[in-house]
Protein backbone atom coordinates (compact mmCIF):
# COMPACT_ATOMS: atom_id res chain seq x y z
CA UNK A 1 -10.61 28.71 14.01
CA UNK A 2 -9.78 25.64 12.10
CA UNK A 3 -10.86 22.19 13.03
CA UNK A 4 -8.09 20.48 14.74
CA UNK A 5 -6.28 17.46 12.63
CA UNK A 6 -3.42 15.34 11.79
CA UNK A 7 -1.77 15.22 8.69
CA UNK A 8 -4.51 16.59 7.02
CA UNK A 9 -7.42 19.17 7.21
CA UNK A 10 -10.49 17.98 8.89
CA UNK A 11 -11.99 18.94 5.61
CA UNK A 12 -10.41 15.88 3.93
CA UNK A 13 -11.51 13.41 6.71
CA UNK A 14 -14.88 14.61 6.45
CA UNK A 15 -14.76 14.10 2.44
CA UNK A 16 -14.02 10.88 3.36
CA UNK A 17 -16.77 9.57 5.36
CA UNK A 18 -19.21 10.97 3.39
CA UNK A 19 -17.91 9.23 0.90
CA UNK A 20 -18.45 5.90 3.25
CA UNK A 21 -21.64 6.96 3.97
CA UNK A 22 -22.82 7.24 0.81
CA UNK A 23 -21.45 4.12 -0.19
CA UNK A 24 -23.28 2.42 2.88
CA UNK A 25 -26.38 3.83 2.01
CA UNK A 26 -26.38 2.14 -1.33
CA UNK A 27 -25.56 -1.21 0.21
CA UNK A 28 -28.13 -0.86 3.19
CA UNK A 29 -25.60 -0.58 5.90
CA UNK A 30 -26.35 1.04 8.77
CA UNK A 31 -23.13 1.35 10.38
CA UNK A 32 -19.31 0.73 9.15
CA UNK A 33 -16.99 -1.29 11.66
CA UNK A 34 -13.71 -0.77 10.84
CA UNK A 35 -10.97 -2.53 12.95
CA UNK A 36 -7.34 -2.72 10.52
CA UNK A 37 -4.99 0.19 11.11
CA UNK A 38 -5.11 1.57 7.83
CA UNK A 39 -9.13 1.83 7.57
CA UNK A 40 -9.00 3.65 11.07
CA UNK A 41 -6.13 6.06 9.83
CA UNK A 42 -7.80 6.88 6.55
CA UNK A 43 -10.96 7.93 8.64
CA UNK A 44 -9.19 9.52 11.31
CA UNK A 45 -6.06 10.47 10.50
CA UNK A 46 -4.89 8.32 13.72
CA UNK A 47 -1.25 7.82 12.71
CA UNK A 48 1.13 5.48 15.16
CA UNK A 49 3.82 2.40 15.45
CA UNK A 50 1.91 1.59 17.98
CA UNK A 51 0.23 -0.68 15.74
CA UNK A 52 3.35 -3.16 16.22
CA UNK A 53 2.01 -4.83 19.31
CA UNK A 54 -0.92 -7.20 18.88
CA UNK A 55 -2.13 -6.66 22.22
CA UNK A 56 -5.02 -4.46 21.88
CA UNK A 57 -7.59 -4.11 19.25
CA UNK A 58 -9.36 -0.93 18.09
CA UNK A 59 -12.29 0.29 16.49
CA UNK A 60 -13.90 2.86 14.69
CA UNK A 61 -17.67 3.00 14.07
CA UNK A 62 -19.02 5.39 10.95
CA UNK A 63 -22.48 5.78 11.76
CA UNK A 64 -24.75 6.02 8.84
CA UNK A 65 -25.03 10.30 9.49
CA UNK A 66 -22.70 12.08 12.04
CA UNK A 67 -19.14 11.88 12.34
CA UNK A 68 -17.32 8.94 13.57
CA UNK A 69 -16.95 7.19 16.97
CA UNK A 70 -13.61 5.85 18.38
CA UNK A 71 -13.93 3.09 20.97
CA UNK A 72 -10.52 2.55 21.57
CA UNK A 73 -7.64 1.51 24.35
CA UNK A 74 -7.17 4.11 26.93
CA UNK A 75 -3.57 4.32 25.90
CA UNK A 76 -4.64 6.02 22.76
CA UNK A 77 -7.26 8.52 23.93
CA UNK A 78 -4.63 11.60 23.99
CA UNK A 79 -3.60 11.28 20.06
CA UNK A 80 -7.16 10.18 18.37
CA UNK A 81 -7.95 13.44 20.55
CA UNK A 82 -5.96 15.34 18.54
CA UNK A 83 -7.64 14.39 15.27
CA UNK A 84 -11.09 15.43 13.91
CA UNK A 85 -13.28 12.90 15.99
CA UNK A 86 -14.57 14.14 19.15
CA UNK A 87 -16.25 11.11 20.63
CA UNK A 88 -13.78 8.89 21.99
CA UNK A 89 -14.82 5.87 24.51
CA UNK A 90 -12.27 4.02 26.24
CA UNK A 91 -11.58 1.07 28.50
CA UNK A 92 -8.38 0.18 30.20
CA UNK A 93 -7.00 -2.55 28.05
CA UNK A 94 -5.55 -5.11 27.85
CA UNK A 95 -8.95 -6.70 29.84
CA UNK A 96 -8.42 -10.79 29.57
CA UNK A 97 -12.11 -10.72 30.62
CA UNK A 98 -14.68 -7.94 28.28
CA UNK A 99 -11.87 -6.46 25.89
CA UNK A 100 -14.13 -3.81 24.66
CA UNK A 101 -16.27 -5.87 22.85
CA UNK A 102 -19.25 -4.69 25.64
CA UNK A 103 -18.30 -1.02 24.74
CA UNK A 104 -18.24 -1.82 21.47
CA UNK A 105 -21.66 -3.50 21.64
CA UNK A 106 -23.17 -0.44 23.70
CA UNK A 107 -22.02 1.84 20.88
CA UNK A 108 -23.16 0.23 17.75
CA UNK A 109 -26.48 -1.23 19.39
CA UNK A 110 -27.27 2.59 19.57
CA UNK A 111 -26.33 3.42 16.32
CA UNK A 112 -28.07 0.96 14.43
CA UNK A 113 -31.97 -0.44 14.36
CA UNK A 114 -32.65 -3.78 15.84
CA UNK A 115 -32.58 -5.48 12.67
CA UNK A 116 -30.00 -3.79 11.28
CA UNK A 117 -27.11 -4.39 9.45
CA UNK A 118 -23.13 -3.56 10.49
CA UNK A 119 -20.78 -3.44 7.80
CA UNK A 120 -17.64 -5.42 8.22
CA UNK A 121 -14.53 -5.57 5.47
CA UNK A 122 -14.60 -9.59 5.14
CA UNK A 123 -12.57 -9.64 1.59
CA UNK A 124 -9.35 -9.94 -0.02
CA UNK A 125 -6.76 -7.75 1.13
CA UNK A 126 -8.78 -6.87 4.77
CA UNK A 127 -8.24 -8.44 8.05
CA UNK A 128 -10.12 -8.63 11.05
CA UNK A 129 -7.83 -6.84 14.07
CA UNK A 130 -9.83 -8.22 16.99
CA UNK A 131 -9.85 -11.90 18.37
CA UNK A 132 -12.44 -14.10 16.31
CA UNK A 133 -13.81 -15.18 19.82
CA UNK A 134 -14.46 -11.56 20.86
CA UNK A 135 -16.02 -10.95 17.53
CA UNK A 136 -18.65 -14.42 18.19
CA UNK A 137 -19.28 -12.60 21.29
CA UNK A 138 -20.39 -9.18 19.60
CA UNK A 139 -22.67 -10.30 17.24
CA UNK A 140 -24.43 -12.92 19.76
CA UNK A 141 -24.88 -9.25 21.62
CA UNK A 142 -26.03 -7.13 19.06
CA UNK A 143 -28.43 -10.38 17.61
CA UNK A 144 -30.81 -9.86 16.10
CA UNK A 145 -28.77 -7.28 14.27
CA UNK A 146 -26.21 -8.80 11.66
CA UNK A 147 -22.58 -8.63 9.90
CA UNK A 148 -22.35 -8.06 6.40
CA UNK A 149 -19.71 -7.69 3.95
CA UNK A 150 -18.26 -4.22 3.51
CA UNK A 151 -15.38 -5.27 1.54
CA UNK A 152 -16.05 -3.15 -1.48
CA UNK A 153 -18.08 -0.34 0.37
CA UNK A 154 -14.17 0.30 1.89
CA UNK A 155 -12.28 -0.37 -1.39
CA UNK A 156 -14.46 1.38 -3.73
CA UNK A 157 -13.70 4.23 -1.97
CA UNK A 158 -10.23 4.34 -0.95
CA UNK A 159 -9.03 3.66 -4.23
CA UNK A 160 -9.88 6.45 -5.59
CA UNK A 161 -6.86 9.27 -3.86
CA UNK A 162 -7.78 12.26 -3.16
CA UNK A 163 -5.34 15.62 -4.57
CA UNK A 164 -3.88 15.71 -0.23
CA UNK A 165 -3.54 11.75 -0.46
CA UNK A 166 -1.40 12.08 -4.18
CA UNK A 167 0.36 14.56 -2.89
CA UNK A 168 1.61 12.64 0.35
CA UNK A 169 2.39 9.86 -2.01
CA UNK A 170 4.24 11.94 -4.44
CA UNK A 171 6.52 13.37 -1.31
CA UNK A 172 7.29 9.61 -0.69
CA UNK A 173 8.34 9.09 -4.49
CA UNK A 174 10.66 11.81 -4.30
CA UNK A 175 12.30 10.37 -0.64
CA UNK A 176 13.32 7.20 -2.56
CA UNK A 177 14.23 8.64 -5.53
CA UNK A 178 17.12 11.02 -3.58
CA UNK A 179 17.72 7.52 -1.72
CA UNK A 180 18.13 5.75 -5.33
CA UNK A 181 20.52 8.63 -6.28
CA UNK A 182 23.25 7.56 -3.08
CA UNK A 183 23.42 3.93 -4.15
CA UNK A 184 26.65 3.96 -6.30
CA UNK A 185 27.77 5.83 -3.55
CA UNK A 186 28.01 2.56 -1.06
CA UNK A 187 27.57 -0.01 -3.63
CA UNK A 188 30.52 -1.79 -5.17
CA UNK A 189 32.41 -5.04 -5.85
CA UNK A 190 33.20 -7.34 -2.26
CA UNK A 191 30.33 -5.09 -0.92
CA UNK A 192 27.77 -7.57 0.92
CA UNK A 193 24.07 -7.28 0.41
CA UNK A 194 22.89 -7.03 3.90
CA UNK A 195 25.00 -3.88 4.52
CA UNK A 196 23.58 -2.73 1.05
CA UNK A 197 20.26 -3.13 2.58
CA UNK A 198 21.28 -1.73 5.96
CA UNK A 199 22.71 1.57 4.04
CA UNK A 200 20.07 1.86 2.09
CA UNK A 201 17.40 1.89 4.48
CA UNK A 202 19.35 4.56 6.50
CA UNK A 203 19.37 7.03 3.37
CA UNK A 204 15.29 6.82 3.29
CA UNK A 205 15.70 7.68 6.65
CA UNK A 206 18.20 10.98 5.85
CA UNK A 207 16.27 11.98 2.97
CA UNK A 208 13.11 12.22 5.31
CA UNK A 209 11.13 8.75 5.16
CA UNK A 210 9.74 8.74 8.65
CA UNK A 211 10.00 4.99 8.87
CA UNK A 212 11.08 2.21 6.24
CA UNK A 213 8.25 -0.58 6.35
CA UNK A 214 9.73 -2.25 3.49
CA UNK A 215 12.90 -2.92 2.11
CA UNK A 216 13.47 -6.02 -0.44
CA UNK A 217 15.63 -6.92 -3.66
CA UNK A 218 18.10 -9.46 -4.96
CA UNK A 219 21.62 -9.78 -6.63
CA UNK A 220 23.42 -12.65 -8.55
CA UNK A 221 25.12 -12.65 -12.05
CA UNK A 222 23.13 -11.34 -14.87
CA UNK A 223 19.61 -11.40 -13.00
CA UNK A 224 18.21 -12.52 -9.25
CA UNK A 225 16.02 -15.39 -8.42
CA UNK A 226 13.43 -13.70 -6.38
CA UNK A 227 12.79 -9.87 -4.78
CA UNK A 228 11.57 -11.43 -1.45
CA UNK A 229 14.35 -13.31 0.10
CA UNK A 230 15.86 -11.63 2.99
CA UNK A 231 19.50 -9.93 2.22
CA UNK A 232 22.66 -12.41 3.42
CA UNK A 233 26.42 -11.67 4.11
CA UNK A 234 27.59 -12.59 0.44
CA UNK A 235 30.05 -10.20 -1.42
CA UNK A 236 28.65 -8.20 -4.92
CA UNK A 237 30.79 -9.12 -7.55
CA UNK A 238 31.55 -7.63 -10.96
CA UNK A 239 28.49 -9.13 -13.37
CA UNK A 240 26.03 -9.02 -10.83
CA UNK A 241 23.03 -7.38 -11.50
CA UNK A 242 21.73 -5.39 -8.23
CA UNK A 243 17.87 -4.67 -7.56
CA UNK A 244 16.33 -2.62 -4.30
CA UNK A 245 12.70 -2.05 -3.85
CA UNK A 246 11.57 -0.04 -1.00
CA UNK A 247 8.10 0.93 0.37
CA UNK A 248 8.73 3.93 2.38
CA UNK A 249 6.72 5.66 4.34
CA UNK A 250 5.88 9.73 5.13
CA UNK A 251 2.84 10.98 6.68
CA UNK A 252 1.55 7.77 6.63
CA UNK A 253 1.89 6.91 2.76
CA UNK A 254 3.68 4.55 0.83
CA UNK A 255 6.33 4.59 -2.19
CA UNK A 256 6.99 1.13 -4.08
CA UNK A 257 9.25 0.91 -6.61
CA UNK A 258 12.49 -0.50 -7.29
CA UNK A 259 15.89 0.21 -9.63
CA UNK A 260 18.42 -2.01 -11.33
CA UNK A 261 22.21 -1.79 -11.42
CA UNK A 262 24.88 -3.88 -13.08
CA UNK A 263 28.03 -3.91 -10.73
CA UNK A 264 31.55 -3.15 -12.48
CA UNK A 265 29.52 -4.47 -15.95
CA UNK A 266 25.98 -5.70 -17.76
CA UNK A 267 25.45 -9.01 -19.15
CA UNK A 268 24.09 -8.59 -22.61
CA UNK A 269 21.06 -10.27 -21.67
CA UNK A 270 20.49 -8.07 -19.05
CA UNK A 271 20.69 -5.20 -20.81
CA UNK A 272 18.20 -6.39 -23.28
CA UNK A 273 15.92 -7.30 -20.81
CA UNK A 274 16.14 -4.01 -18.94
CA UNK A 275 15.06 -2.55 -22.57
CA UNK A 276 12.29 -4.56 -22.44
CA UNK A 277 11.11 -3.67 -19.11
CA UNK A 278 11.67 0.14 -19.49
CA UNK A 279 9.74 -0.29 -23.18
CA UNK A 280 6.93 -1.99 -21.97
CA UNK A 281 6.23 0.52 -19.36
CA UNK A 282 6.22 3.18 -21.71
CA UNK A 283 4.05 1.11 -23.18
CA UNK A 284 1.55 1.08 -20.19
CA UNK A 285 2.03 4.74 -19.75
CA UNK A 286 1.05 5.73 -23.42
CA UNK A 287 -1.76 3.30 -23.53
CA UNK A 288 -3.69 2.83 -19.91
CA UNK A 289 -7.34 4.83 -19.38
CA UNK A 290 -9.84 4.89 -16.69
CA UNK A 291 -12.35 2.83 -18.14
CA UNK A 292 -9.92 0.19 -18.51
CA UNK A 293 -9.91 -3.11 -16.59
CA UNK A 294 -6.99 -4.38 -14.61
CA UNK A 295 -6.70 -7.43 -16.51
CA UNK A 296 -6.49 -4.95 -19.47
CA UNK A 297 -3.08 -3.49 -17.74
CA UNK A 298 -1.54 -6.99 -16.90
CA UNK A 299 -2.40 -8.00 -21.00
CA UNK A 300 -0.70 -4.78 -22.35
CA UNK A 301 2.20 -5.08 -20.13
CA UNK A 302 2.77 -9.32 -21.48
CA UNK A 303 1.84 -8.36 -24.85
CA UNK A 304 4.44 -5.39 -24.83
CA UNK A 305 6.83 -7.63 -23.38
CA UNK A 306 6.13 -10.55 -25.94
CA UNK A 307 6.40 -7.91 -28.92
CA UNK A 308 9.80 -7.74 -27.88
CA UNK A 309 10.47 -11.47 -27.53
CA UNK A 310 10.98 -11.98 -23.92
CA UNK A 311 8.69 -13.64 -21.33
CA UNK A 312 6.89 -11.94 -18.90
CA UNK A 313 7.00 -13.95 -15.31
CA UNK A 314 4.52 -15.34 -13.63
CA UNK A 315 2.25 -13.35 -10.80
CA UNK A 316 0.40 -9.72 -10.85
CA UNK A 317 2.68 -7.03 -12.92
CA UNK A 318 0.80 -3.95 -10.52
CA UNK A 319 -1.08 -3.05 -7.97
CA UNK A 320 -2.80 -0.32 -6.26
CA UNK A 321 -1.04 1.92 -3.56
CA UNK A 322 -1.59 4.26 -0.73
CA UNK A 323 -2.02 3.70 3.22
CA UNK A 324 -0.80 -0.27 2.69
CA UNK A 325 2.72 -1.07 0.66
CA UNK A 326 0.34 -2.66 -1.81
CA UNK A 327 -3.35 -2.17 -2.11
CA UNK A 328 -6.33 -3.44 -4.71
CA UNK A 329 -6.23 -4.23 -7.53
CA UNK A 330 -4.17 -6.91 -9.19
CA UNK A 331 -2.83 -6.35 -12.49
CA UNK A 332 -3.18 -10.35 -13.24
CA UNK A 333 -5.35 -12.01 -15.77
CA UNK A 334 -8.73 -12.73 -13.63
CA UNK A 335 -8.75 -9.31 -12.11
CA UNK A 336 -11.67 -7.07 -13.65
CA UNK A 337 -11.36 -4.39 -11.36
CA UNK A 338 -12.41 -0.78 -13.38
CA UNK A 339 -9.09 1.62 -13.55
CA UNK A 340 -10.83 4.62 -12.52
CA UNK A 341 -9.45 8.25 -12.41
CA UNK A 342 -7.66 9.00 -9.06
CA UNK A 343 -6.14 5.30 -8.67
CA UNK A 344 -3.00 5.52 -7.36
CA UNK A 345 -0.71 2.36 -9.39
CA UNK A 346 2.45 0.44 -9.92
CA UNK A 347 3.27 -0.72 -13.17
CA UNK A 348 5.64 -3.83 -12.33
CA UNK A 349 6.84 -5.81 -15.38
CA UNK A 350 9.19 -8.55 -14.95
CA UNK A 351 11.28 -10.75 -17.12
CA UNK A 352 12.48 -13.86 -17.19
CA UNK A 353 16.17 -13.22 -18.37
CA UNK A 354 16.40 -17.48 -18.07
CA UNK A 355 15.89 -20.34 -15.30
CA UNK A 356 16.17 -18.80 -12.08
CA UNK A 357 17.33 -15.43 -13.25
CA UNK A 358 14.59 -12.54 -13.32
CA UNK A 359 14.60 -8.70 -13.64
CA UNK A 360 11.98 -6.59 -12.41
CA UNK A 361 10.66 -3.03 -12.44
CA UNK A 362 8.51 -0.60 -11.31
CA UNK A 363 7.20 2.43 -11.55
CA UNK A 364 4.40 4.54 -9.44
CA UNK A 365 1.91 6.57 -11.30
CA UNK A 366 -1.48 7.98 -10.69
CA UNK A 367 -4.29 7.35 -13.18
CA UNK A 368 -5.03 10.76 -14.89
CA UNK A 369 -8.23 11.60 -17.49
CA UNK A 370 -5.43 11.27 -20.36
CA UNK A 371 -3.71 8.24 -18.85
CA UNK A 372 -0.95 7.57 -16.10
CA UNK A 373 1.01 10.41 -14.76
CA UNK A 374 4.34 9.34 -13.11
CA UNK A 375 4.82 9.74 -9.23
CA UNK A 376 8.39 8.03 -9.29
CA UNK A 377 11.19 9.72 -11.43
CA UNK A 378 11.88 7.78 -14.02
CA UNK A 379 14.28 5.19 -14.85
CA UNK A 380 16.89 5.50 -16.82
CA UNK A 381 16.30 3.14 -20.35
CA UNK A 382 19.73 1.59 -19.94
CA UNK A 383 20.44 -0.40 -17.26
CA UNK A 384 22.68 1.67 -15.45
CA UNK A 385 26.02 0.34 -13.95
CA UNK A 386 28.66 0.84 -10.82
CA UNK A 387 32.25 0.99 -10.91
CA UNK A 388 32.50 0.15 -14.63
């Protein structure tokens, strides 16, 4: 009889934390603490919403050999007992007094020598999902054992995506892109961009997203001032360039990427900088290796956007993806993070079409031997337009 599991085999979970514990053992860790939702999901396959409300913290402990230990909420004992784990230790929380932090001390004081070490994400791009005065209180009990930095123990592995974990991202890709098909379907002149946003965000849902964590994008004639700004009431109108970027989510993994599209017609200046944007990714695609650094990735996208005489825009022009909308590393020019095979990646080039007017793009690939194959369907090379 199989092992039972969510989302995935046990097989895969397992994969992963020896991949953990290896990792540990080459840092001298002795045990992994992990606390943020989507360390504890990528261990345990512990998927939930429940996530939304602050009011309880949750932790996983990797041991340094043997399978993991959940000390957790009560609430949660049923589901992380239908995933691979099989010691789970609870406490009826919320406690305003010992909020499992003595459980929590118990269980790693066992698992790890009197002078050893505890391994603790503490970097960029990790958060600590516990309050800091409960986490004073467990190291003055597990003293004269200490907290180190497991920042790239964590990273060095997750980045690197499993076939099951490519797969899950791929089946998000496609959910957008059958979303990204409806759009001239609702979108038109006198159409406001809220209710854009609103529709859109329903078709992830009807094309099988099983929630929408992230929705963003802009409007305005010829270009858009930023992707972040929350959508308003105000009309499309004919010269407006439309962008929506989505990270949707389906067994617990993200799409993120985004499409342009004039409304009733294109701006020549949009047009051309759409060119450039779809060029310089093919760029990117033709030219990116494992071996390569990320800096390497932000310099080809600039320089490929230079070549063509346009300016790049400020900020990263990529990322990592997977479990989080955006994950490690940075495609800016201080990042020096290796590309390795397996990396999961946007490639997000942006323009500067002129002051205050921007277009932006993005694609999802994962890093191959021979170079970046595409996740996302890919966009069309002219900027496409509704209700010409």
């Amino acid at each position: 009889m199989a092992e039972r599991s969510l989302i995935f085999p046990a097989v895969e979970f397992r994969r992963r934390c020896r991949a953990l514990q290896r990792a540990m053992a080459e840092r001298g860790q002795d045990a992994l603490l992990l606390t943020a939702a989507a360390d504890i999901y990528y261990v345990t396959g512990f998927l939930t919403r429940f996530w939304e409300s602050p009011a309880r913290p949750w932790f996983i402990v990797v041991p340094a050999e043997g399978d993991p230990v959940a000390v957790i909420p009560t609430i949660g004992a049923d589901l992380m007992g239908r995933t691979w784990l099989t010691d789970i230790r609870t406490w009826d929380a919320p406690d305003p007094v010992d909020d499992g932090v003595t459980l929590l001390a118990d269980t790693l004081a066992a698992l790890v020598p009197e002078r050893g070490a505890v391994g603790l994400p503490m970097g960029l791009e990790t958060s600590l999902r516990m309050p800091l005065a409960d986490y004073h209180a467990l190291i003055g009990k597990l003293t004269p054992r200490r907290m180190v930095d497991a920042t790239d123990t964590v990273q060095r592995v997750r980045e690197i995506k499993s076939e099951n974990e490519i797969a899950a991202i791929r089946r998000s890709c496609s959910i957008a892109d059958a979303a990204f098909d409806t759009v001239p379907d609702f979108v038109g002149p006198g159409i406001t961009l809220d209710a854009v946003f609103r529709t859109f965000q329903a078709a992830l849902l009807a094309q099988g997203a099983d929630w929408v964590s992230y929705t963003a994008g802009g409007a305005g004639q010829g270009g858009y001032g930023d992707v972040i700004s929350p959508a308003d009431a105000t009309p499309l109108r004919p010269g407006d360039v439309l962008m929506l970027d989505t990270g949707a989510v389906r067994d617990g993994y993200f799409c993120d990427f985004d499409r342009n599209w004039a409304i009733g017609r294109a701006a020549d200046d949009a047009r051309r900088a759409h060119a450039v944007l779809f060029e310089a990714t093919e760029t990117a695609l033709r030219e990116l290796r494992p071996g390569h650094l990320a800096c390497d990735a932000h310099r080809v996208l600039t320089d490929a956007i230079a070549t063509r005489g346009a300016t790049a825009c400020g900020g990263r022009l990529g990322h990592g993806l997977g479990i989080t909308l955006t994950e490690w590393p940075s495609f800016t020019p201080r990042d020096r993070t290796v590309l390795r095979e397996g990396m999961v990646l946007t490639l997000e080039p942006s323009v500067q079409i002129a002051p205050g007017r921007i277009l932006v793009h993005e694609e999802n690939v994962v890093l191959r031997a021979d170079g970046p194959e595409l996740l996302s369907r890919r966009a069309p090379a002219d900027l496409p337009v509704i209700g010409a």
